[in-house]
PDB file of N, CA and C in Angstrom:
ATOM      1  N   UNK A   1      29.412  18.455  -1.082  1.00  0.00           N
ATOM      2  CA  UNK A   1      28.087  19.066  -1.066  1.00  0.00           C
ATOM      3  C   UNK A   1      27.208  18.356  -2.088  1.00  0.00           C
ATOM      4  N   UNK A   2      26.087  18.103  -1.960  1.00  0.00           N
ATOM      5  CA  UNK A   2      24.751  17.556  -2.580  1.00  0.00           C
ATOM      6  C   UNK A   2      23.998  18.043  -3.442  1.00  0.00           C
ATOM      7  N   UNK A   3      23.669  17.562  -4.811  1.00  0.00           N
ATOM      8  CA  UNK A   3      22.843  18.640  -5.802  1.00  0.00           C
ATOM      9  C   UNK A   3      21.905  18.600  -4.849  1.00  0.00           C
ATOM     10  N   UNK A   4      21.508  20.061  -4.832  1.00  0.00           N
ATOM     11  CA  UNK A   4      19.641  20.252  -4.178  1.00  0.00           C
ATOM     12  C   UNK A   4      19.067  21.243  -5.129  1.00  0.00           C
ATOM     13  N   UNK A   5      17.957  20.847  -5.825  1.00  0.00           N
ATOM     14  CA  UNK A   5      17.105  21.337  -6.392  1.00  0.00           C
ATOM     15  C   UNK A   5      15.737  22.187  -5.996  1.00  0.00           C
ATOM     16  N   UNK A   6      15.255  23.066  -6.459  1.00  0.00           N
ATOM     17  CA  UNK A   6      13.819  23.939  -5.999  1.00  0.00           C
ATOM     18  C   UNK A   6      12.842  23.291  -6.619  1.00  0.00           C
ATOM     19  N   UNK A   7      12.069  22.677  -5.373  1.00  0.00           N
ATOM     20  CA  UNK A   7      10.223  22.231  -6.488  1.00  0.00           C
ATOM     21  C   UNK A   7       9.563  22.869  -6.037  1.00  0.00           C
ATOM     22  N   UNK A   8       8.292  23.534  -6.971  1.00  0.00           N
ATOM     23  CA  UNK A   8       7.509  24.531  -6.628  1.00  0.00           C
ATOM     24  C   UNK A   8       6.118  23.694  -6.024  1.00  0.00           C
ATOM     25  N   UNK A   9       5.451  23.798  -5.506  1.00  0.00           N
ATOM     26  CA  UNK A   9       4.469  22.758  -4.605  1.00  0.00           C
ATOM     27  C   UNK A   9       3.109  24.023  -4.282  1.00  0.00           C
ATOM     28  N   UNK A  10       2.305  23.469  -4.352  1.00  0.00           N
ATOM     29  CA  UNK A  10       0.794  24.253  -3.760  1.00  0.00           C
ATOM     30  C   UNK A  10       0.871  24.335  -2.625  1.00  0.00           C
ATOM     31  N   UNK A  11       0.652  25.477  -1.944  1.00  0.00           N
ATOM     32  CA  UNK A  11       0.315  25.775  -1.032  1.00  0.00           C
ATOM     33  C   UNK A  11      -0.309  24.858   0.349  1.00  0.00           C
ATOM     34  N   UNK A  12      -1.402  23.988  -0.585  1.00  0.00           N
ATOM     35  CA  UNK A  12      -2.218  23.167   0.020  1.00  0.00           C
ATOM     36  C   UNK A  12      -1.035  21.849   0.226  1.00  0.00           C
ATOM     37  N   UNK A  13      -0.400  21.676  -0.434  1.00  0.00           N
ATOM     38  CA  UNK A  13       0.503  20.685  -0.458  1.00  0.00           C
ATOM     39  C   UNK A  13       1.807  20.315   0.387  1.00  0.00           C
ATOM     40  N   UNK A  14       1.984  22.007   0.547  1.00  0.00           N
ATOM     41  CA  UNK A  14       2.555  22.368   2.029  1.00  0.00           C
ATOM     42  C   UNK A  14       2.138  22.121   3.081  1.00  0.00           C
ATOM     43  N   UNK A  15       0.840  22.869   3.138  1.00  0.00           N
ATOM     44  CA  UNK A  15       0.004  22.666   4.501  1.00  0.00           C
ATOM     45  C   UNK A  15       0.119  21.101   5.028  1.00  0.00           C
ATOM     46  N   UNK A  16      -0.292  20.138   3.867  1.00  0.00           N
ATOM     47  CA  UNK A  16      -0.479  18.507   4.255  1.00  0.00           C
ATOM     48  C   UNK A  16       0.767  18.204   4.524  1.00  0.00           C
ATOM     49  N   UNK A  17       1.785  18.650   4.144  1.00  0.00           N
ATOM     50  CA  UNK A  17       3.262  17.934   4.391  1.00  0.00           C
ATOM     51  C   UNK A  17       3.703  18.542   6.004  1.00  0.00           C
ATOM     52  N   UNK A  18       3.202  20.062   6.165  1.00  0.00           N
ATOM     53  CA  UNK A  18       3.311  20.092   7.095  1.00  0.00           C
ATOM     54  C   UNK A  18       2.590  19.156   8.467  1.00  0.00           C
ATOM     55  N   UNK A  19       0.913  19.234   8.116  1.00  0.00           N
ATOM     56  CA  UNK A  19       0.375  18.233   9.226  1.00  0.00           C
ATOM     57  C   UNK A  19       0.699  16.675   9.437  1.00  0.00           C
ATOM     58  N   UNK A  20       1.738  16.305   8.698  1.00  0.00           N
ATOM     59  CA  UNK A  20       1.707  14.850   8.935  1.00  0.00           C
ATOM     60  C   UNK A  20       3.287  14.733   8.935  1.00  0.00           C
ATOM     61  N   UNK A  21       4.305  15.715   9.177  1.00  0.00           N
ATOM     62  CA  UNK A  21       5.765  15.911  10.349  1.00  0.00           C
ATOM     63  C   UNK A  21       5.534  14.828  11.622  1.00  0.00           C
ATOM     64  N   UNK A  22       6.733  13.949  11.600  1.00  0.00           N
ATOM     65  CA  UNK A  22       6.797  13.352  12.966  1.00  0.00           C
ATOM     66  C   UNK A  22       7.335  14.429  13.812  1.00  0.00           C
ATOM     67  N   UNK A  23       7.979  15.312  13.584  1.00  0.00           N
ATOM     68  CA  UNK A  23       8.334  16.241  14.725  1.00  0.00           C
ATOM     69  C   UNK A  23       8.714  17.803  14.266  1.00  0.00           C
ATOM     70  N   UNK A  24       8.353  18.708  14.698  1.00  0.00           N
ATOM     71  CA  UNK A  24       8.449  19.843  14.123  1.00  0.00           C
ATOM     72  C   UNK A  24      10.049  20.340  13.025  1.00  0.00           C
ATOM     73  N   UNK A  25      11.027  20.136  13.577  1.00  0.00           N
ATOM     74  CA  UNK A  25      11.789  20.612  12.609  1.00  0.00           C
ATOM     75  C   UNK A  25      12.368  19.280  11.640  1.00  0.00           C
ATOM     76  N   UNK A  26      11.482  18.368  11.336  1.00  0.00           N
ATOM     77  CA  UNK A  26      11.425  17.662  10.170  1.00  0.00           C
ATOM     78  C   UNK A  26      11.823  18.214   9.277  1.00  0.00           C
ATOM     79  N   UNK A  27      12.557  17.844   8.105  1.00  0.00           N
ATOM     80  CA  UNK A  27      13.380  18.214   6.903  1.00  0.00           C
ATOM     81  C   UNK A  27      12.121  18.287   6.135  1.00  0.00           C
ATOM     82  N   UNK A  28      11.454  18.379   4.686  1.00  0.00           N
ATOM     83  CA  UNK A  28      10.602  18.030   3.981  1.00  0.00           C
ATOM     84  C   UNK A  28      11.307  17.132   3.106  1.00  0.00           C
ATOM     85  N   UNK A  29      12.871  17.213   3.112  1.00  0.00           N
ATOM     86  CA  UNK A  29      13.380  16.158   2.605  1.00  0.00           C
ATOM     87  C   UNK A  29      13.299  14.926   3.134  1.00  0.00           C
ATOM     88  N   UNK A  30      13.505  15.001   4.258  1.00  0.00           N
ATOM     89  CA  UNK A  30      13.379  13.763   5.113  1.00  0.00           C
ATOM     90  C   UNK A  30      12.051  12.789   5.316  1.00  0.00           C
ATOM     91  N   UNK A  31      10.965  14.035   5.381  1.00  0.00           N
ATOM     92  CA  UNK A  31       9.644  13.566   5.475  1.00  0.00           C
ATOM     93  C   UNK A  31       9.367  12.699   3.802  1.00  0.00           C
ATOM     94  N   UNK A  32       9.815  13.951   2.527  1.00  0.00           N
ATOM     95  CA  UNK A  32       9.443  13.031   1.326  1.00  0.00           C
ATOM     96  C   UNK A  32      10.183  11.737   1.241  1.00  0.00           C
ATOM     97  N   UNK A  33      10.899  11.441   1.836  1.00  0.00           N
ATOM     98  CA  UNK A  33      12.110  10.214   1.912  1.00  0.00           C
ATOM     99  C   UNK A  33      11.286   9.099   2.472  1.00  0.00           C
ATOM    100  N   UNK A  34      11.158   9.407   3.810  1.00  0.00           N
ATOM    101  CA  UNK A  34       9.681   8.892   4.594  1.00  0.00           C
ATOM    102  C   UNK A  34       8.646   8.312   3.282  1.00  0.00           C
ATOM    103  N   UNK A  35       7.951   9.343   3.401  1.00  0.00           N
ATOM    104  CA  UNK A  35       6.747   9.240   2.185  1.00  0.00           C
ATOM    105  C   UNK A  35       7.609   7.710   1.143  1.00  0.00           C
ATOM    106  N   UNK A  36       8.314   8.333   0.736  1.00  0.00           N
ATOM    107  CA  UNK A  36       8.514   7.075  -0.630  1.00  0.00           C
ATOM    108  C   UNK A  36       8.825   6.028  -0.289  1.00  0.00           C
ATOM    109  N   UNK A  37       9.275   5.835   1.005  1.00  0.00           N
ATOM    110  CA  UNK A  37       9.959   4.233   1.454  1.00  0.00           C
ATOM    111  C   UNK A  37       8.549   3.570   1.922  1.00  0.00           C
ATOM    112  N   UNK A  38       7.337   3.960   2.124  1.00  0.00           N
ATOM    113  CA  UNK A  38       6.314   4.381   3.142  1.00  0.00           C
ATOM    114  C   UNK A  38       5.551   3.618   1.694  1.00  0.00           C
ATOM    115  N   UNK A  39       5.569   3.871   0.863  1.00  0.00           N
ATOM    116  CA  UNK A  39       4.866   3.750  -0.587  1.00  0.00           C
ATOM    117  C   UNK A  39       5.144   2.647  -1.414  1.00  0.00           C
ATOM    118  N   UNK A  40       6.355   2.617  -1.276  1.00  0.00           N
ATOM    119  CA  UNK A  40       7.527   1.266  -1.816  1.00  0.00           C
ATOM    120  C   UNK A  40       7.231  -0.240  -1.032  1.00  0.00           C
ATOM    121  N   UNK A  41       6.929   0.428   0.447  1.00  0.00           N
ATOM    122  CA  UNK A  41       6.504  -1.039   1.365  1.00  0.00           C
ATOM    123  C   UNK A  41       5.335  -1.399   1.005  1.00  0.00           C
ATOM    124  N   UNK A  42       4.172  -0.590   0.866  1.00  0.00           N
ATOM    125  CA  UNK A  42       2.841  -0.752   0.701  1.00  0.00           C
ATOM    126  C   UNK A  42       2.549  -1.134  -1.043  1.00  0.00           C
ATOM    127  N   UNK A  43       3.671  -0.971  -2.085  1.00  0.00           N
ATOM    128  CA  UNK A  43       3.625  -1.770  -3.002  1.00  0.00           C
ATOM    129  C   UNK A  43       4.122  -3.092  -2.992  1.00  0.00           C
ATOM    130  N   UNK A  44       5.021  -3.364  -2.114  1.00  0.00           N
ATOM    131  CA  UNK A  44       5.388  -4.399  -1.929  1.00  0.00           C
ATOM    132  C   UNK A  44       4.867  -5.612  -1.150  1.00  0.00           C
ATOM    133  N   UNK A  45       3.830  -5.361  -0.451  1.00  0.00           N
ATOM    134  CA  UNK A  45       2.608  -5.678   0.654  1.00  0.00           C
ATOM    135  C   UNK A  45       1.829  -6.260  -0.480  1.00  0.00           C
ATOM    136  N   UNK A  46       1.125  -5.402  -1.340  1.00  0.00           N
ATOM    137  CA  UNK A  46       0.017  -5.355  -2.126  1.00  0.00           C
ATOM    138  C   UNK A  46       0.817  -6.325  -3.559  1.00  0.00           C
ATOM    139  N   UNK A  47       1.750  -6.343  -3.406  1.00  0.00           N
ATOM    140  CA  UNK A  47       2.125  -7.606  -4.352  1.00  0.00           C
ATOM    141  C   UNK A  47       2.464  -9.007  -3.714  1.00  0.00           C
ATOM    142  N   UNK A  48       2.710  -8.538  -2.396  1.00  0.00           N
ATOM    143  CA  UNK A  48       2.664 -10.214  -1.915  1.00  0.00           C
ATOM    144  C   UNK A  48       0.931 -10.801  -1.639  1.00  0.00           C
ATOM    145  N   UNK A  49       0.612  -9.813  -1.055  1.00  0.00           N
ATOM    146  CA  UNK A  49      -1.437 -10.278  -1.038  1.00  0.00           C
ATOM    147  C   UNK A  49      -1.595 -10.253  -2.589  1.00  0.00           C
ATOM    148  N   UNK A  50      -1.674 -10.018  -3.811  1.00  0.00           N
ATOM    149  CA  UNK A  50      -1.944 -10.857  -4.870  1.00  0.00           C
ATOM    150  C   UNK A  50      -1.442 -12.083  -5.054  1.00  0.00           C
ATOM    151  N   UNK A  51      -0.178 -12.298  -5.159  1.00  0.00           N
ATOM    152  CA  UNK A  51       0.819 -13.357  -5.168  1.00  0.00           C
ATOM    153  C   UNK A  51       0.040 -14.350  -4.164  1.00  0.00           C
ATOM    154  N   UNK A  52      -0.366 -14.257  -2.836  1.00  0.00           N
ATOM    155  CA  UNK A  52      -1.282 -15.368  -2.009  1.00  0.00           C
ATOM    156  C   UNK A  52      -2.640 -15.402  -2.720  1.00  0.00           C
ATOM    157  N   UNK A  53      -3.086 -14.407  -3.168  1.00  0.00           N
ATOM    158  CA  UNK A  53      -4.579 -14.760  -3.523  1.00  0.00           C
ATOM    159  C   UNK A  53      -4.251 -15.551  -4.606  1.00  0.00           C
ATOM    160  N   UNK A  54      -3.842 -15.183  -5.707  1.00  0.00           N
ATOM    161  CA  UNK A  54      -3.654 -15.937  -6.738  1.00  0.00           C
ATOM    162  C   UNK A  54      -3.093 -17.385  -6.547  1.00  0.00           C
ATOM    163  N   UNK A  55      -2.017 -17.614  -5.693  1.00  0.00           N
ATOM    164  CA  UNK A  55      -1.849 -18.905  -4.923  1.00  0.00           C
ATOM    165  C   UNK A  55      -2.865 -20.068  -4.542  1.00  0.00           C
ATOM    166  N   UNK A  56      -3.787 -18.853  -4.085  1.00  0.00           N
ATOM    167  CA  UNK A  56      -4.754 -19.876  -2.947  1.00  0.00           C
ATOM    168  C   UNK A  56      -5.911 -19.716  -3.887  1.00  0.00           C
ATOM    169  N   UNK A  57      -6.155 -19.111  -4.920  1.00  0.00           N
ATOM    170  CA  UNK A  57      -7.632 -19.713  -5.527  1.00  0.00           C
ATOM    171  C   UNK A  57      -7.770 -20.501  -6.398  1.00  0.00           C
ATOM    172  N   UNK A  58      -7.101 -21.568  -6.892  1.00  0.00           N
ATOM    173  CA  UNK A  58      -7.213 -23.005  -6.972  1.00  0.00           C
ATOM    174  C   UNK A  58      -7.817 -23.949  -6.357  1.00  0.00           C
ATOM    175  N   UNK A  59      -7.035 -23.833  -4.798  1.00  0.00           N
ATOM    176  CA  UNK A  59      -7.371 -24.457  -3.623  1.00  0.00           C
ATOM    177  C   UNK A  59      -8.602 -24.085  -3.140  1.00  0.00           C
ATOM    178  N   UNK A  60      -9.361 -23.088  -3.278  1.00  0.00           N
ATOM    179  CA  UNK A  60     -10.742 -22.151  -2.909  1.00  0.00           C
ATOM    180  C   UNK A  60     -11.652 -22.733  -3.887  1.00  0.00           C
ATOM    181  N   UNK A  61     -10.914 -23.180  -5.347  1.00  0.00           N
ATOM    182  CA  UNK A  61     -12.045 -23.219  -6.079  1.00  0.00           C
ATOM    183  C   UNK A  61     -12.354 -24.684  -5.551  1.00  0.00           C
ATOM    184  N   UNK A  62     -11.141 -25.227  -5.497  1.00  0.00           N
ATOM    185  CA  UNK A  62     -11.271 -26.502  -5.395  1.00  0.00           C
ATOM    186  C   UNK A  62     -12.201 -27.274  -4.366  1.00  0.00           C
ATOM    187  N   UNK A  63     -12.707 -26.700  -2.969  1.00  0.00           N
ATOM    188  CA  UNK A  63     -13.251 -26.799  -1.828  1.00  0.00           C
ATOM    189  C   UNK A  63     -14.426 -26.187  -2.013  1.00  0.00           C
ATOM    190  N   UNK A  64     -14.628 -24.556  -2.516  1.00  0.00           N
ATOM    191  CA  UNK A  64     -16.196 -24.393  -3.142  1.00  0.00           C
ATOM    192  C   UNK A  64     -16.957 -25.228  -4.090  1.00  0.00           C
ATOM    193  N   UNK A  65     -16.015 -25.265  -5.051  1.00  0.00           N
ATOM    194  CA  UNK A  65     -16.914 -25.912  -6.240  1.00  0.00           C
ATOM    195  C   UNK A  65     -16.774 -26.795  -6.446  1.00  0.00           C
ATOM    196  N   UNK A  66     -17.838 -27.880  -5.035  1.00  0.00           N
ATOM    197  CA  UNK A  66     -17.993 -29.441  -5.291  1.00  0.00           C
ATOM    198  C   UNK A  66     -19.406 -29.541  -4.932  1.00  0.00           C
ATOM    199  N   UNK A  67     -19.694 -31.008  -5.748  1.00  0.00           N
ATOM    200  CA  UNK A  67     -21.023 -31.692  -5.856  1.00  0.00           C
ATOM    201  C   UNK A  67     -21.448 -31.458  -3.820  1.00  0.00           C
ATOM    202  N   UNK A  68     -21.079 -32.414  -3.261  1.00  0.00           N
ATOM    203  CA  UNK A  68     -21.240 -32.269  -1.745  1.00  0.00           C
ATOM    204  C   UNK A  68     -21.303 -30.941  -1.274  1.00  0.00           C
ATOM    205  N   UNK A  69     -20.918 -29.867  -1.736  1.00  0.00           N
ATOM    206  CA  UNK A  69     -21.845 -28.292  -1.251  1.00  0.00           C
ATOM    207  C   UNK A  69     -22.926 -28.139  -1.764  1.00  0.00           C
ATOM    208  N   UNK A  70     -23.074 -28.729  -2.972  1.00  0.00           N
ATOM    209  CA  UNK A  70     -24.526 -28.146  -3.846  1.00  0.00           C
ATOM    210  C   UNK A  70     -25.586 -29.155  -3.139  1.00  0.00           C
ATOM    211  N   UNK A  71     -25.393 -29.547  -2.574  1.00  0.00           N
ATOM    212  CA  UNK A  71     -26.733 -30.979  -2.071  1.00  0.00           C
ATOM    213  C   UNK A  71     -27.266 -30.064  -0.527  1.00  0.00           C
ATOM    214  N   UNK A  72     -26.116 -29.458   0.204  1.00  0.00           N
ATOM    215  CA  UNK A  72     -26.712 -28.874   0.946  1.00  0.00           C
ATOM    216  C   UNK A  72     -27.805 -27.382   0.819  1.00  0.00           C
ATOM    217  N   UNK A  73     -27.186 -26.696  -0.463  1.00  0.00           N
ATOM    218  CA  UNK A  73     -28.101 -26.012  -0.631  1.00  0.00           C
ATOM    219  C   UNK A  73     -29.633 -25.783  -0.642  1.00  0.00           C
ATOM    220  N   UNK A  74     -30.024 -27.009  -1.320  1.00  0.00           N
ATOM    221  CA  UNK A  74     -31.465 -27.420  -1.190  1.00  0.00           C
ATOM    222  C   UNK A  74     -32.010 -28.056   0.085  1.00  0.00           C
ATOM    223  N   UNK A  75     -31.372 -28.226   0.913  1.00  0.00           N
ATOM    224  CA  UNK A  75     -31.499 -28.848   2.407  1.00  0.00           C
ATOM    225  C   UNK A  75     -32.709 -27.438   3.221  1.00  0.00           C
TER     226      UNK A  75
END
């Protein structure tokens, strides 16, 4: 058998956990399980898009900021 613990949660906090169940007798364990793997990807997303930006703005600066763009400006 599994420690299971009581968390006390708002009302309102219920309600939202309830509207966003893939299927009615969803666990709330299961759903918060959901939730965190759900959170973990989308940090992990958001560190590979820095990791490319930071990559690629060298190369950005390098192609913006030349003499041959600034000549067209005044064109």
């Amino acid at each position: 058998m599994s420690d299971v613990t009581t968390v006390q949660l708002d009302k309102s906090v219920v309600k939202a956990l309830k509207e966003i169940k893939e299927y009615p007798r969803q666990t709330y364990n299961e759903l918060i399980l959901r939730l965190i793997k759900l959170s973990k990807n989308v940090r992990m997303r958001n560190q590979y898009d820095e990791f490319l930006h930071k990559i690629q703005q060298p190369k950005m600066r390098e192609l913006w900021d030349n003499k041959y763009d600034e000549v067209w400006e005044d064109v």
